[in-house]
PDB file of N, CA and C in Angstrom:
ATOM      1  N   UNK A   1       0.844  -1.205   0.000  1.00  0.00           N
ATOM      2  CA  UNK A   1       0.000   0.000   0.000  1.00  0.00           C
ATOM      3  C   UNK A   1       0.878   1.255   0.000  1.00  0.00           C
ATOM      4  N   UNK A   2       1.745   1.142   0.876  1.00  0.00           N
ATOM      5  CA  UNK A   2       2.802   2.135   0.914  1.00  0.00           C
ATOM      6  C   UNK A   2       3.512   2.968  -0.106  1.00  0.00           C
ATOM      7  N   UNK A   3       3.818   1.436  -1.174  1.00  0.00           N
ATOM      8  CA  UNK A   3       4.612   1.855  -2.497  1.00  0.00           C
ATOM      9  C   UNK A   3       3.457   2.383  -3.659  1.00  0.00           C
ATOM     10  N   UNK A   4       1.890   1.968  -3.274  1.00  0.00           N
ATOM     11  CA  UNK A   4       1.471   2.378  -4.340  1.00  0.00           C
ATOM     12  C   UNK A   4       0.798   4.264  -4.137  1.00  0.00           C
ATOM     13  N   UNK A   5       0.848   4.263  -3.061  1.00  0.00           N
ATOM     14  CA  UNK A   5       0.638   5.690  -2.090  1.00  0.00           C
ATOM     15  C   UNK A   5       2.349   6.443  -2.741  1.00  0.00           C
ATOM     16  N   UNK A   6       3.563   6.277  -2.404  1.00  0.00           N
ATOM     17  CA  UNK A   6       4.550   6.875  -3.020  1.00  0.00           C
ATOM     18  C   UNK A   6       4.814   7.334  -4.647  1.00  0.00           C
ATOM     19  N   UNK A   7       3.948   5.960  -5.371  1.00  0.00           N
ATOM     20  CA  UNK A   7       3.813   5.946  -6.704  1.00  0.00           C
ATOM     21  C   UNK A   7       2.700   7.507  -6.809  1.00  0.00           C
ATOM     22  N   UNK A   8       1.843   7.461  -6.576  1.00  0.00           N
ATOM     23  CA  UNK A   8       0.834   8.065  -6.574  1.00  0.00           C
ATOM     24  C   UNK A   8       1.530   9.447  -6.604  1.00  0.00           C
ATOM     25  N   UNK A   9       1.884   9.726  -5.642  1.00  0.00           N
ATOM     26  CA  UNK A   9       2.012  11.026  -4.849  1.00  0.00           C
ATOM     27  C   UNK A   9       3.372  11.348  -6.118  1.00  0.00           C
ATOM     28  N   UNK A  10       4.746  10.651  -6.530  1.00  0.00           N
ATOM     29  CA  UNK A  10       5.005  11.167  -6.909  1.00  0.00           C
ATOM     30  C   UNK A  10       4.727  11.437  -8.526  1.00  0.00           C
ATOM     31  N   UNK A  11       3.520  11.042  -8.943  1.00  0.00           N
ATOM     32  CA  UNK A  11       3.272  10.623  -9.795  1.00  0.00           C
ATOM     33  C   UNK A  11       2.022  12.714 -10.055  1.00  0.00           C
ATOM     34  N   UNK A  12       1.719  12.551  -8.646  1.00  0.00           N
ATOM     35  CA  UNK A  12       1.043  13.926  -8.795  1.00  0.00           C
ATOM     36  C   UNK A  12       1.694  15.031  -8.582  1.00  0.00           C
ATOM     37  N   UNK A  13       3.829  14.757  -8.166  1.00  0.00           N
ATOM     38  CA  UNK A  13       4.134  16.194  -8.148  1.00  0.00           C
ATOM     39  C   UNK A  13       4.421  16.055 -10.002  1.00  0.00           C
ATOM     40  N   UNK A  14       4.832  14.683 -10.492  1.00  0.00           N
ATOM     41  CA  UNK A  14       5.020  15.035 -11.761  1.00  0.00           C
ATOM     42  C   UNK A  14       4.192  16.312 -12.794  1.00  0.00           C
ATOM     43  N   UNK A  15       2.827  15.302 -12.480  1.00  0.00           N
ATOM     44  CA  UNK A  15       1.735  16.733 -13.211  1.00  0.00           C
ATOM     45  C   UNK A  15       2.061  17.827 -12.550  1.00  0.00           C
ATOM     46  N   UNK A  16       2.662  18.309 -11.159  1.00  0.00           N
ATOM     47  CA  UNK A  16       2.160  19.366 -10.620  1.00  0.00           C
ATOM     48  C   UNK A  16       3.339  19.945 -11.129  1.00  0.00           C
ATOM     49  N   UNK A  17       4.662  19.311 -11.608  1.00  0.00           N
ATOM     50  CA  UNK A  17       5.734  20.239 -12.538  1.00  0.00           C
ATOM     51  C   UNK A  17       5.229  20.291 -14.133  1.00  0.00           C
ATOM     52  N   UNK A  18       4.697  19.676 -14.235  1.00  0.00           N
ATOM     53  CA  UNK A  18       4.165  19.299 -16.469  1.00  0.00           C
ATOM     54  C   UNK A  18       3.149  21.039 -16.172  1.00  0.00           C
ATOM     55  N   UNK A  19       2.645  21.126 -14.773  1.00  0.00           N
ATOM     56  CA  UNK A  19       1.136  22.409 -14.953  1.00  0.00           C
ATOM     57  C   UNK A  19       1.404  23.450 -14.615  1.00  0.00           C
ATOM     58  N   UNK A  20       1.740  23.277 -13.130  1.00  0.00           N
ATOM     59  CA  UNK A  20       2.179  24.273 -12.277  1.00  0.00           C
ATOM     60  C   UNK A  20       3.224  25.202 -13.204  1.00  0.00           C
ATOM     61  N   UNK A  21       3.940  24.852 -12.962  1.00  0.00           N
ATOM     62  CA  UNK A  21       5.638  25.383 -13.290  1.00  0.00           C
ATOM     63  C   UNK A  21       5.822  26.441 -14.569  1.00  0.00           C
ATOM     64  N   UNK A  22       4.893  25.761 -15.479  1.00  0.00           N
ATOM     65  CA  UNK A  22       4.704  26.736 -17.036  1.00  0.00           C
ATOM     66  C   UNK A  22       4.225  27.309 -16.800  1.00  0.00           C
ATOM     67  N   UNK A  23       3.049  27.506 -15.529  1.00  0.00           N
ATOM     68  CA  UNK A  23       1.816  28.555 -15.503  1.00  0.00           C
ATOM     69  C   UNK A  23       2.558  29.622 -14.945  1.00  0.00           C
ATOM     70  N   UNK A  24       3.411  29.014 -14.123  1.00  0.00           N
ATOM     71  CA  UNK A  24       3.645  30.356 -13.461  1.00  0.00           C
ATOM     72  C   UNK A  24       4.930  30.851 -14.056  1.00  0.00           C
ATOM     73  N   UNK A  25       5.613  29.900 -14.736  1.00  0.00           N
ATOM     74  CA  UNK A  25       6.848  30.749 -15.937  1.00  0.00           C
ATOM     75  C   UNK A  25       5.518  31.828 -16.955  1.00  0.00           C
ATOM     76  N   UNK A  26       4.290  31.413 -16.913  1.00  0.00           N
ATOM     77  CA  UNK A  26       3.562  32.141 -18.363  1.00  0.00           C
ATOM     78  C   UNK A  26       3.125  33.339 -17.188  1.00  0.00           C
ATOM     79  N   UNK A  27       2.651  33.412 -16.066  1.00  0.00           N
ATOM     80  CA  UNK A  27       2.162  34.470 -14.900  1.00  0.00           C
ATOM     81  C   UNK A  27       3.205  35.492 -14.961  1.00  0.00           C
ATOM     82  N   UNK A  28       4.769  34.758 -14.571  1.00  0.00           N
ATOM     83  CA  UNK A  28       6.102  35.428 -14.464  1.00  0.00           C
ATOM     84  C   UNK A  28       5.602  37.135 -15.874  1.00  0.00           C
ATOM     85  N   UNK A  29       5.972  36.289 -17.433  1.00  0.00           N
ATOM     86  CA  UNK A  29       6.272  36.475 -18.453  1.00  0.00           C
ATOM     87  C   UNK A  29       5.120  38.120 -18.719  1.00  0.00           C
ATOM     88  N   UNK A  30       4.109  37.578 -18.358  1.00  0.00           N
ATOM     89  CA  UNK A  30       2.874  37.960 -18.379  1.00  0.00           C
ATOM     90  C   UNK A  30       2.901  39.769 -17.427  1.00  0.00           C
ATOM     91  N   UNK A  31       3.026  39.065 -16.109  1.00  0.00           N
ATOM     92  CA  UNK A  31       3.450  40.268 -15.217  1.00  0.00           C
ATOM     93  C   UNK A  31       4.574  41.078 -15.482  1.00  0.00           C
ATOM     94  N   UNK A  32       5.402  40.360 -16.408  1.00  0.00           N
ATOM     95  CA  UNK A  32       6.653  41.358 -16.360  1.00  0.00           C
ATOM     96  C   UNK A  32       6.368  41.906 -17.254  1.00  0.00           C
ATOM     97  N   UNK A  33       5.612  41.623 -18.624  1.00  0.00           N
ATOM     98  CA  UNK A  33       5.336  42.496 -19.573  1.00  0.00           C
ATOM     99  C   UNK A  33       4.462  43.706 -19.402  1.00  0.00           C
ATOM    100  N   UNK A  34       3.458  43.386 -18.564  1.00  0.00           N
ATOM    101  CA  UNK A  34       2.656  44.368 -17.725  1.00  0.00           C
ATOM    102  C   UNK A  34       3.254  45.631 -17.256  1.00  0.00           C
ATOM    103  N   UNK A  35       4.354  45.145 -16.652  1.00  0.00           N
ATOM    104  CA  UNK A  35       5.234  46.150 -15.504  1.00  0.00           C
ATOM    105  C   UNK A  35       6.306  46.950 -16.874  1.00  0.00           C
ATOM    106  N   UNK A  36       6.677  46.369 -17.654  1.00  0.00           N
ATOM    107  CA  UNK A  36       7.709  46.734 -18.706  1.00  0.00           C
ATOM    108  C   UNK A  36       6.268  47.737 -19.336  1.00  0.00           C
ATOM    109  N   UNK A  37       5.362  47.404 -20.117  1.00  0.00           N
ATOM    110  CA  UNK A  37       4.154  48.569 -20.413  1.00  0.00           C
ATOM    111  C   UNK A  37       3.825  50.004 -19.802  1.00  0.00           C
ATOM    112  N   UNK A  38       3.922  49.595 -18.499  1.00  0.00           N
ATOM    113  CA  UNK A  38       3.680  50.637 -18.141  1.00  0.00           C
ATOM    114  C   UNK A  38       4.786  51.697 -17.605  1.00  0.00           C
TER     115      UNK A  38
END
């Protein structure tokens, strides 16, 4: 149970780097262009 709980979990930071990580490189990109605009 243990190993399939470890599987799991790291299996959901994977997605949470494939989602997370671009969103907030695209938030970063986004805000800085904002701040560079004005």
């Amino acid at each position: 149970a243990i190993e399939i709980l470890l599987k799991s979990l790291s299996g959901q930071e994977n997605e949470y780097q494939k989602v997370v990580l671009p969103t907030k490189l695209v938030v970063r990109e986004s805000c800085g262009a904002q701040i560079q605009e004005e």
